[in-house]
C-alpha atoms as a PDB file:
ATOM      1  CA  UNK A   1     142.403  38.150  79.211  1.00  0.00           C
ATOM      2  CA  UNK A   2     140.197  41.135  78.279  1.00  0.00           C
ATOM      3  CA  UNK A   3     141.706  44.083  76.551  1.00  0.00           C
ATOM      4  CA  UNK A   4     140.094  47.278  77.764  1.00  0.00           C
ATOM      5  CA  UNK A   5     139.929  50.770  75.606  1.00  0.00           C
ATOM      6  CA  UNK A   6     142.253  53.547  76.800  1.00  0.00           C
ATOM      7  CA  UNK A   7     138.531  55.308  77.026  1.00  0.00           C
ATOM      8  CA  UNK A   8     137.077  52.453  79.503  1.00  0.00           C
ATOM      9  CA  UNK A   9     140.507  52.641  81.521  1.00  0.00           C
ATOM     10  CA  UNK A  10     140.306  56.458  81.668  1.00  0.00           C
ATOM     11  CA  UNK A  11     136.577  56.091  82.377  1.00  0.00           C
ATOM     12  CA  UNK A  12     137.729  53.705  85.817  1.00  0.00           C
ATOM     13  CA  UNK A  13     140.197  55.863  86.508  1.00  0.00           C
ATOM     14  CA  UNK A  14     138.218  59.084  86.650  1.00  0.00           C
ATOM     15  CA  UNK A  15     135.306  57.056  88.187  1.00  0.00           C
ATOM     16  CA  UNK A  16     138.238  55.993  91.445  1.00  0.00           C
ATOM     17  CA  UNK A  17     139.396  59.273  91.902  1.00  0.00           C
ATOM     18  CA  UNK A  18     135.851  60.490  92.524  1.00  0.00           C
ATOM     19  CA  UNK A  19     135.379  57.947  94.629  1.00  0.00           C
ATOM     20  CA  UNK A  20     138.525  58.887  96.901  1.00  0.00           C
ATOM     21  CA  UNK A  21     136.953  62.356  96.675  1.00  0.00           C
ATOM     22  CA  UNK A  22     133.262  61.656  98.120  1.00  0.00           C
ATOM     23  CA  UNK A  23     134.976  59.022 100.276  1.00  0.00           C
ATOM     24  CA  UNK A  24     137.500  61.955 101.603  1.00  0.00           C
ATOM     25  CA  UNK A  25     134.528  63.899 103.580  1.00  0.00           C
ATOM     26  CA  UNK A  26     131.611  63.860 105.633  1.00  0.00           C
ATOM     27  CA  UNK A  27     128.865  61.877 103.208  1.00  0.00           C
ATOM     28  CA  UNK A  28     126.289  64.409 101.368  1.00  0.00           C
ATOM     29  CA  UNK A  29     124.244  63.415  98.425  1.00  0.00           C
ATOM     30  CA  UNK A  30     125.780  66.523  96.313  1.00  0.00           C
ATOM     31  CA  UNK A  31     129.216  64.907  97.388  1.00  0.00           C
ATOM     32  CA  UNK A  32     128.657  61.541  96.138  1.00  0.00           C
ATOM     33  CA  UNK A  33     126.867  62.706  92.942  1.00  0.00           C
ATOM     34  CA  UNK A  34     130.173  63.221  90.898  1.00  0.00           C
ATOM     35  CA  UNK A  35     131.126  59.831  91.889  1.00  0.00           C
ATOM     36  CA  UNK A  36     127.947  58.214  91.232  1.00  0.00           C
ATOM     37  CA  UNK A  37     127.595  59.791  88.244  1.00  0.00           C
ATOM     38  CA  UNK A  38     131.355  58.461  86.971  1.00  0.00           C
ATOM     39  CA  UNK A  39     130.713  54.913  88.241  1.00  0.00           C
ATOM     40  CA  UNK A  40     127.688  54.863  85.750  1.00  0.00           C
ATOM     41  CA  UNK A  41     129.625  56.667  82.948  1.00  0.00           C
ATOM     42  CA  UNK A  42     132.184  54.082  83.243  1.00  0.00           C
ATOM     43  CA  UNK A  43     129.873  50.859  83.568  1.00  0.00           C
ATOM     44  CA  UNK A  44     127.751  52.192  80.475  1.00  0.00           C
ATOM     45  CA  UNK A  45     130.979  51.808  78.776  1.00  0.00           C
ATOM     46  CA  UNK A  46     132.217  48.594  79.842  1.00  0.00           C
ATOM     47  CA  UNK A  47     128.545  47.367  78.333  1.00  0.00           C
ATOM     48  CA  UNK A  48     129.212  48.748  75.392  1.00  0.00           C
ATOM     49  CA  UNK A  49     132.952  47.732  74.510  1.00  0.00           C
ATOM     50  CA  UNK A  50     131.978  44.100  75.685  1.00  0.00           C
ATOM     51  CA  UNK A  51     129.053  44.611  73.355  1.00  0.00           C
ATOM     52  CA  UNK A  52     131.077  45.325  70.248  1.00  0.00           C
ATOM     53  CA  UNK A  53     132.777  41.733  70.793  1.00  0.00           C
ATOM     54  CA  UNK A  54     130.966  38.638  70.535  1.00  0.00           C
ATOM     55  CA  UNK A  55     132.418  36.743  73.267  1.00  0.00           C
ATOM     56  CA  UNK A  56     133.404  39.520  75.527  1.00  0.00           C
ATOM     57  CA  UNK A  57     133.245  38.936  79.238  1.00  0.00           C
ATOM     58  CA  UNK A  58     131.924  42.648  80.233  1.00  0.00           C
ATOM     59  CA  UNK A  59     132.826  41.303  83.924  1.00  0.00           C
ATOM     60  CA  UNK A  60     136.231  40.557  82.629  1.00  0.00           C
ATOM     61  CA  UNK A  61     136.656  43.539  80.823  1.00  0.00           C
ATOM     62  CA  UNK A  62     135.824  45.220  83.509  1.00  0.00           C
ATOM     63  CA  UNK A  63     138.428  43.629  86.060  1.00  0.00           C
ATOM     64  CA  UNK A  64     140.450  44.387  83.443  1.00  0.00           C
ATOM     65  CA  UNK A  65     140.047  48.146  83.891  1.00  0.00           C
ATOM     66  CA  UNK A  66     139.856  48.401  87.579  1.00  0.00           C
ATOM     67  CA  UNK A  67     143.760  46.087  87.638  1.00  0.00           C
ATOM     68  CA  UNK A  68     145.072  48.813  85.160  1.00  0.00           C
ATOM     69  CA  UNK A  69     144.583  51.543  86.968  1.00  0.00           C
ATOM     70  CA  UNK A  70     144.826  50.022  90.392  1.00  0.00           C
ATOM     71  CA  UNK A  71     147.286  47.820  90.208  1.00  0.00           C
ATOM     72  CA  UNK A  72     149.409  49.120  86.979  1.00  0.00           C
ATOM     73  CA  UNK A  73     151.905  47.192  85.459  1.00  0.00           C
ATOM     74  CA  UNK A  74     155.434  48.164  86.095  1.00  0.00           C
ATOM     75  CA  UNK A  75     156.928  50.113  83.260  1.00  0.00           C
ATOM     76  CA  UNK A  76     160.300  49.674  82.356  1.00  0.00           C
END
């Protein structure tokens, strides 16, 4: 199982809650930018983590990121 950065899971988690944001209103192109622009922050960095690793999965790592910070883990 992949092992994303606390960067690339902050990265998905920012990129999420502009997504709820845009997703919140009416559409507009200056509503979706911050979004857009945080979806591509956060894939550039799933690249480059699973770049760093020889045989990282960058589609792992990045289901990785989007189950931490969608569907935490229960802390104790």
């Amino acid at each position: 199982m992949a092992k994303p950065s606390d960067e690339v899971i902050n990265l998905c988690r920012a990129a999420v809650e502009a997504e709820r944001k845009a997703t919140s209103e009416p559409y507009s192109r200056e509503g979706w930018a911050a979004w857009m622009k945080a979806a591509e922050t956060f894939q550039r960095a799933v690249v480059d983590e699973a770049a760093q690793e020889p045989k990282q999965s960058r589609l792992e790592l990045e289901q990785a990121a989007k189950k931490a910070v969608l569907h935490p883990e229960p802390s104790e």
